[in-house]
PDB file of N, CA and C in Angstrom:
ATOM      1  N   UNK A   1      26.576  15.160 -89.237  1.00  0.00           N
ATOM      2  CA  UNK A   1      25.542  14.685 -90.140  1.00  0.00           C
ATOM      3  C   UNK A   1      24.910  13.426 -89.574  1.00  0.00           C
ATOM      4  N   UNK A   2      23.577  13.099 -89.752  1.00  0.00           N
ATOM      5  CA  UNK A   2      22.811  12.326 -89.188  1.00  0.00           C
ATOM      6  C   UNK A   2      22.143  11.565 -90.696  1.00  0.00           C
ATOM      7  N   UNK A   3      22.167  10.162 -89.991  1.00  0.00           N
ATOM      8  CA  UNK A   3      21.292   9.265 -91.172  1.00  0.00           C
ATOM      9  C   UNK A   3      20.576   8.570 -90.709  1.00  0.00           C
ATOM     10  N   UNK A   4      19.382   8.334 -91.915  1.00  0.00           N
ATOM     11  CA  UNK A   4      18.491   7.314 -91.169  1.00  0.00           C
ATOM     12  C   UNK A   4      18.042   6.181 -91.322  1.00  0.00           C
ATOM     13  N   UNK A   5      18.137   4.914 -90.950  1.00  0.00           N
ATOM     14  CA  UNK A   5      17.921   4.155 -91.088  1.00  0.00           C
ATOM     15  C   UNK A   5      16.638   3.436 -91.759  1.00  0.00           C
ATOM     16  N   UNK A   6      16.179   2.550 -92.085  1.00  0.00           N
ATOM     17  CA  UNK A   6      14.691   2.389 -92.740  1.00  0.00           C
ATOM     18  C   UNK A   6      13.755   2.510 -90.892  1.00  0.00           C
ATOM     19  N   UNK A   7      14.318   1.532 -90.226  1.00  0.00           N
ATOM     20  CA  UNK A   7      13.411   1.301 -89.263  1.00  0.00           C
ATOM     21  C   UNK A   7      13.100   3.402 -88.349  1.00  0.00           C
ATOM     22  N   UNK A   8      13.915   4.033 -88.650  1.00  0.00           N
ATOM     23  CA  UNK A   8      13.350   5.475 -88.220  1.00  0.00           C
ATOM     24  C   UNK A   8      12.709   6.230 -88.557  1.00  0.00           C
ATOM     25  N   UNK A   9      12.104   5.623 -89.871  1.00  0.00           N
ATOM     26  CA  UNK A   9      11.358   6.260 -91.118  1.00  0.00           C
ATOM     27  C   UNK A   9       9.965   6.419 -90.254  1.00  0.00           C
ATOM     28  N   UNK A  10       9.101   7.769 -89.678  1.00  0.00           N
ATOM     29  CA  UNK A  10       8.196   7.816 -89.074  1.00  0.00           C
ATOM     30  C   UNK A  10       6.917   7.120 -89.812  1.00  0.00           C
ATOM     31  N   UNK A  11       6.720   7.718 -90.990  1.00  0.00           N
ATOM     32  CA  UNK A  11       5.623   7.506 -91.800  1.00  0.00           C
ATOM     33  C   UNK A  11       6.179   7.030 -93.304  1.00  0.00           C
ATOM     34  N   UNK A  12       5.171   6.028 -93.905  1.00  0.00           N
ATOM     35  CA  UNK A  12       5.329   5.562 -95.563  1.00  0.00           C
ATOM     36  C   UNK A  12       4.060   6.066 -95.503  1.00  0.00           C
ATOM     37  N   UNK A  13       4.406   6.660 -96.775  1.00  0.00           N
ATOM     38  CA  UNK A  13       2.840   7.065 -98.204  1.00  0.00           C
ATOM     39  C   UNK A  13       2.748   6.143 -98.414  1.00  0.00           C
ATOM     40  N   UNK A  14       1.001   5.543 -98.201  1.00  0.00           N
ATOM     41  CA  UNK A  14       0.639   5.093 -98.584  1.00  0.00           C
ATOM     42  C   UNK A  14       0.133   5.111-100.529  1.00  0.00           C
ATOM     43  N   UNK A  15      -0.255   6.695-100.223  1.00  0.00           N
ATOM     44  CA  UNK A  15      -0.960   7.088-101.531  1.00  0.00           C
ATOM     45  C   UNK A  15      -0.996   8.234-101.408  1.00  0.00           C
ATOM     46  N   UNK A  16      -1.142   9.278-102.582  1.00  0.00           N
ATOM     47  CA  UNK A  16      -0.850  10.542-102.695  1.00  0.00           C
ATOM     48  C   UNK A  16      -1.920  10.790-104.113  1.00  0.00           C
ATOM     49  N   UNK A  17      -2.954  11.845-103.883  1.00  0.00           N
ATOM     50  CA  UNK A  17      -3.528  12.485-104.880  1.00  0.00           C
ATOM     51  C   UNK A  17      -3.572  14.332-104.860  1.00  0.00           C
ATOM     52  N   UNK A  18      -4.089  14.623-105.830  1.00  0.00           N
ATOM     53  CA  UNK A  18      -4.124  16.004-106.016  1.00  0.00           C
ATOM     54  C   UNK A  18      -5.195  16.481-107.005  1.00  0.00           C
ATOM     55  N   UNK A  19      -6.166  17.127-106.232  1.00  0.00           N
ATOM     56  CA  UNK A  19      -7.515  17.556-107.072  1.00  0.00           C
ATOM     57  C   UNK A  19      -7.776  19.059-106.531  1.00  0.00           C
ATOM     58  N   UNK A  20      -7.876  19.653-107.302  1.00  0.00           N
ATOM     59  CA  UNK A  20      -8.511  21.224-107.538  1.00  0.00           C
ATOM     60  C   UNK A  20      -8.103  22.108-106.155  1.00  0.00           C
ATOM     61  N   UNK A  21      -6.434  21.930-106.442  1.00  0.00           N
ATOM     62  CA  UNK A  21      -6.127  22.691-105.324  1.00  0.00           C
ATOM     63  C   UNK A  21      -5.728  21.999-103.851  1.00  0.00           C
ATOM     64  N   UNK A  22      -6.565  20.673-103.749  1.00  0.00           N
ATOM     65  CA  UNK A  22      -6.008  19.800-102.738  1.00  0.00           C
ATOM     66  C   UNK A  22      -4.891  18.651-102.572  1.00  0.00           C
ATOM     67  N   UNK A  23      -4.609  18.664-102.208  1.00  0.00           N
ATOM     68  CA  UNK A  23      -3.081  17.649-101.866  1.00  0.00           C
ATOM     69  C   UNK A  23      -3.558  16.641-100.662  1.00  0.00           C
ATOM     70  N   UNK A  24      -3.802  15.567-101.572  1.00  0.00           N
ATOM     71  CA  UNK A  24      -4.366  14.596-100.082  1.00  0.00           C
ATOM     72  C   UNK A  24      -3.463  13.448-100.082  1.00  0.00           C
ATOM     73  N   UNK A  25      -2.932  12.856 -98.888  1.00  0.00           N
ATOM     74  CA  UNK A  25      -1.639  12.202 -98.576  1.00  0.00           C
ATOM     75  C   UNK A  25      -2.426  11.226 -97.366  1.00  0.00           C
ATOM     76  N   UNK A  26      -2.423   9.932 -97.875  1.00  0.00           N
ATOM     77  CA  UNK A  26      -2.342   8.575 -96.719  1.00  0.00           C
ATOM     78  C   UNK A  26      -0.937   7.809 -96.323  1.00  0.00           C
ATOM     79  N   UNK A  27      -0.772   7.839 -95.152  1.00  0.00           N
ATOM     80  CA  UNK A  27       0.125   7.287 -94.264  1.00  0.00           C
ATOM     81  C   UNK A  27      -0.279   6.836 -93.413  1.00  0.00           C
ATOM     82  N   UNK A  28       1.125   5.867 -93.293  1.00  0.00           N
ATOM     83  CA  UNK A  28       0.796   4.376 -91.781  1.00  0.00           C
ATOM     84  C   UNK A  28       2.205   4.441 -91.361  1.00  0.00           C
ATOM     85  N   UNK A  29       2.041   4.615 -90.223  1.00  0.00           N
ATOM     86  CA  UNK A  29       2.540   4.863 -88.835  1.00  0.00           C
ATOM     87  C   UNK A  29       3.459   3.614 -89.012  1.00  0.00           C
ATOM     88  N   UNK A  30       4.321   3.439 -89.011  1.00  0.00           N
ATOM     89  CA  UNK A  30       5.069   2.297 -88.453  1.00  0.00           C
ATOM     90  C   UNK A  30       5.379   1.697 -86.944  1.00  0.00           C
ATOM     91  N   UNK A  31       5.315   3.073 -86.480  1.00  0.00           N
ATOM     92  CA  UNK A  31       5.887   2.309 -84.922  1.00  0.00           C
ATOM     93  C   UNK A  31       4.435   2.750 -84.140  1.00  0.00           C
ATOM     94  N   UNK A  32       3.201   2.834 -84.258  1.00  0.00           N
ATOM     95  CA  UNK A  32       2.217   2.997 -84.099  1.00  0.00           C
ATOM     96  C   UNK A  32       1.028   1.967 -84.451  1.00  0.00           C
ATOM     97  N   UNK A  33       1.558   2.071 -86.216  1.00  0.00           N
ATOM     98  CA  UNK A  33       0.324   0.966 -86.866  1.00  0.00           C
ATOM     99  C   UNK A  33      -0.825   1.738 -86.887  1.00  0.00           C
ATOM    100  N   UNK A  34      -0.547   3.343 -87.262  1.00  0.00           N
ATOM    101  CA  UNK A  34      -1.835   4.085 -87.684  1.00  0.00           C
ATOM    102  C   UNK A  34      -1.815   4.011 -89.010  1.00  0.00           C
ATOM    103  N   UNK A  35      -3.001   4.610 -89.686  1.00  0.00           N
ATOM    104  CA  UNK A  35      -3.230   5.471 -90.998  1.00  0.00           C
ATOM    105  C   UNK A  35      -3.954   6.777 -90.675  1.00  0.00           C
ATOM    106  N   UNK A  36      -2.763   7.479 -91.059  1.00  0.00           N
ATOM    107  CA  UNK A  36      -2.964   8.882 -91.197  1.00  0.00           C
ATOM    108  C   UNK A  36      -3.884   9.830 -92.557  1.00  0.00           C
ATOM    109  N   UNK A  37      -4.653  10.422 -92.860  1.00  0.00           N
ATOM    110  CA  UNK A  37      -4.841  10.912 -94.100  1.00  0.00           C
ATOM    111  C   UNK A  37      -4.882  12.705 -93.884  1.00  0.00           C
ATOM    112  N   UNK A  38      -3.821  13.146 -94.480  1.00  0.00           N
ATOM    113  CA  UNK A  38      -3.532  14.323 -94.414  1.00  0.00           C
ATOM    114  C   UNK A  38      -4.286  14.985 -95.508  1.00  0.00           C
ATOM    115  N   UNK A  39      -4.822  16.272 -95.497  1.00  0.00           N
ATOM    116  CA  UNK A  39      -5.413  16.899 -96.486  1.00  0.00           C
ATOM    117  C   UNK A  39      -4.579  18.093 -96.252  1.00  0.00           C
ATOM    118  N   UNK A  40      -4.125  19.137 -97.740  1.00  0.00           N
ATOM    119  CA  UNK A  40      -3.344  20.451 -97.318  1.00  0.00           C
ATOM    120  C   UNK A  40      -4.106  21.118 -98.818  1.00  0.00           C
ATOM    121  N   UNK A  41      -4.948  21.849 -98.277  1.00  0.00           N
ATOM    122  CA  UNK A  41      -5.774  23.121 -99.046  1.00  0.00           C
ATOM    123  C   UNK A  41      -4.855  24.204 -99.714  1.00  0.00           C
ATOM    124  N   UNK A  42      -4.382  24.482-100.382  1.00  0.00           N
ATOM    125  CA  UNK A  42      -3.215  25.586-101.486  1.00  0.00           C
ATOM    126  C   UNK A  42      -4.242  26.353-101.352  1.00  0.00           C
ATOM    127  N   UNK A  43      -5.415  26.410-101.302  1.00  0.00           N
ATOM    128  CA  UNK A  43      -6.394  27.886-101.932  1.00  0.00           C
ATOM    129  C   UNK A  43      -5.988  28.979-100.137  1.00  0.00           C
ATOM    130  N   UNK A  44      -5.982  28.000 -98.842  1.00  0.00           N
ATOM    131  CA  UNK A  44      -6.260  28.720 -97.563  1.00  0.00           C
ATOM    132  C   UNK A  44      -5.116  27.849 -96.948  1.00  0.00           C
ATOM    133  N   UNK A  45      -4.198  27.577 -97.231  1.00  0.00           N
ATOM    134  CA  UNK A  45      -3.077  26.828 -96.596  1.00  0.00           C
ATOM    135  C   UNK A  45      -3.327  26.099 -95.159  1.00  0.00           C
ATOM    136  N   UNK A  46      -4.454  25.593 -95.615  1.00  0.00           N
ATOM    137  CA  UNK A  46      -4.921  24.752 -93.866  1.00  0.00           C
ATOM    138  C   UNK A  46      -4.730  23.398 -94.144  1.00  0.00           C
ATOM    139  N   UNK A  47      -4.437  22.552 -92.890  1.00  0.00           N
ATOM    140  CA  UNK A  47      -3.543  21.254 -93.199  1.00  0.00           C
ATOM    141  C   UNK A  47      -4.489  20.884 -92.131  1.00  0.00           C
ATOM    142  N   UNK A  48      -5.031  19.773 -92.922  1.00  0.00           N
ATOM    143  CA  UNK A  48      -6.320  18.594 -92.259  1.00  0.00           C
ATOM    144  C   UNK A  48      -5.488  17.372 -91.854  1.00  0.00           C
ATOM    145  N   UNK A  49      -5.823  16.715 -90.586  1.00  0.00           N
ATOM    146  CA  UNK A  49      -4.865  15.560 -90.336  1.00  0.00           C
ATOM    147  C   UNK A  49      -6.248  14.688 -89.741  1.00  0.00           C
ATOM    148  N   UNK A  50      -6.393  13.419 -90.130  1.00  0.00           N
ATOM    149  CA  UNK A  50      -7.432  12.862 -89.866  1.00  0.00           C
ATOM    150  C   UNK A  50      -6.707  11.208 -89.386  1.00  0.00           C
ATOM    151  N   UNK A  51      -6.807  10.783 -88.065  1.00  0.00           N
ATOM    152  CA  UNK A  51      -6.763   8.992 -87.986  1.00  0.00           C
ATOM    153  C   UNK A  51      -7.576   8.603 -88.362  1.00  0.00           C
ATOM    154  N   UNK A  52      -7.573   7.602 -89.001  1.00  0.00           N
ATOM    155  CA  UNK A  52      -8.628   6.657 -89.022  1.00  0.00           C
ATOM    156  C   UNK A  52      -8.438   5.455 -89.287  1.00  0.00           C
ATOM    157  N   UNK A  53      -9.355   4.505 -89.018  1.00  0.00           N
ATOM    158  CA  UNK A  53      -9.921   2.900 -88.965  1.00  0.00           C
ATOM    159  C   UNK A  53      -9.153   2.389 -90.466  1.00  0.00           C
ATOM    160  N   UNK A  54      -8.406   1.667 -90.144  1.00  0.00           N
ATOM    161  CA  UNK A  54      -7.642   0.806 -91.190  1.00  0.00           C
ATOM    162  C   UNK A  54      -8.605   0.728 -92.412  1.00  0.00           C
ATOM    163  N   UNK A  55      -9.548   0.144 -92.035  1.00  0.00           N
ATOM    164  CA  UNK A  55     -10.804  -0.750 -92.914  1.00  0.00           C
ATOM    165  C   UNK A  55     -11.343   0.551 -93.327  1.00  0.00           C
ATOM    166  N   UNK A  56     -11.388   1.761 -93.005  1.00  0.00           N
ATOM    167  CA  UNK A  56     -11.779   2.821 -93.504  1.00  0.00           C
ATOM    168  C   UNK A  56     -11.311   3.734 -94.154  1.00  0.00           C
ATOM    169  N   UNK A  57      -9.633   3.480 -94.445  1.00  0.00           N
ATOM    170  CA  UNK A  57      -8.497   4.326 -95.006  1.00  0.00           C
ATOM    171  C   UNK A  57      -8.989   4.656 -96.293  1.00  0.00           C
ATOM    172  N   UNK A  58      -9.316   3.636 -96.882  1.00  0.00           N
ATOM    173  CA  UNK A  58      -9.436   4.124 -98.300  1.00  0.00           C
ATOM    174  C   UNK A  58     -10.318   4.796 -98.773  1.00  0.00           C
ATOM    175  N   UNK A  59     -11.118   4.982 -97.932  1.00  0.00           N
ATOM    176  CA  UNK A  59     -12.793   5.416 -98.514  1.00  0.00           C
ATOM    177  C   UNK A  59     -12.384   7.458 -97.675  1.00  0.00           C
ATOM    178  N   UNK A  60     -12.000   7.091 -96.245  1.00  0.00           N
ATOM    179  CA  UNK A  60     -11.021   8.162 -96.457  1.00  0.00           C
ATOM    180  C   UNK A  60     -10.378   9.394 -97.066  1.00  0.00           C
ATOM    181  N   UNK A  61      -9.652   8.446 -97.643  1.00  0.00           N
ATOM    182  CA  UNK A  61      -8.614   9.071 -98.715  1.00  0.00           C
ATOM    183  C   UNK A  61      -9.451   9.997 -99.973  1.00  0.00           C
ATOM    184  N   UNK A  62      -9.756   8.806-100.325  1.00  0.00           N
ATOM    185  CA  UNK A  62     -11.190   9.101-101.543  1.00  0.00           C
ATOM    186  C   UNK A  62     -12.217  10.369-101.357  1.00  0.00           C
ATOM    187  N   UNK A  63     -12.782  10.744 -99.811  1.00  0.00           N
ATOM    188  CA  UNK A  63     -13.648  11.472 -99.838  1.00  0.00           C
ATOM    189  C   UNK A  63     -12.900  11.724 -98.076  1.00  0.00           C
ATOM    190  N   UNK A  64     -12.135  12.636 -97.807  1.00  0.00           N
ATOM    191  CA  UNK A  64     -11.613  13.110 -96.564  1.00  0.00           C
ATOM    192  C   UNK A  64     -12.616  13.952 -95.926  1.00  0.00           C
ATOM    193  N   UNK A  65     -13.279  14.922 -96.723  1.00  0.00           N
ATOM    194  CA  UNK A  65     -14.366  15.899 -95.602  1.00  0.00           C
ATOM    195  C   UNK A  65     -15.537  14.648 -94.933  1.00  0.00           C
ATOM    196  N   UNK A  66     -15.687  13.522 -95.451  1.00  0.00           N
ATOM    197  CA  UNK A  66     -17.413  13.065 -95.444  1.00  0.00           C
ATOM    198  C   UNK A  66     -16.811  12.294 -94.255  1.00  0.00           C
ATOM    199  N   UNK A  67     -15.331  12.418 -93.371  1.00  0.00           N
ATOM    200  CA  UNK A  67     -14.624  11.610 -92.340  1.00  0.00           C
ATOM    201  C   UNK A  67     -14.663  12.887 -91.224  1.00  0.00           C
ATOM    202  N   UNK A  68     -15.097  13.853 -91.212  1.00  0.00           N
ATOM    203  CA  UNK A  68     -14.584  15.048 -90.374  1.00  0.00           C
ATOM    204  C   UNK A  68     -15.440  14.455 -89.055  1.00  0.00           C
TER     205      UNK A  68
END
């Protein structure tokens, strides 16, 4: 059995929403110092992974296609 420490923790949620079928998830990189914003579609099971600009995470998050 394997455990993990805090510092091995790849990614923290930042924030997590869910609208009409979408599941949208922001994360920051710890050993990187990214923000990640994941989008995962339930209607077509396609999983959107987007980096982006710190200063831009949130707006992002908020509206993920208008970042493609």
């Amino acid at each position: 059995m394997t455990t993990q420490t805090p510092n091995e923790i790849l990614f923290q949620q930042l924030d997590h929403r869910e609208t009409d079928g979408l599941e949208i998830w922001m994360l920051w990189s710890r050993a990187t110092d990214t923000v990640t914003v994941v989008v995962h579609d339930s209607k077509t099971s396609e999983l959107l992974e987007l980096n982006v600009e710190p200063e831009v995470a949130r707006d992002a998050f908020e509206h993920p296609f208008a970042h493609l």
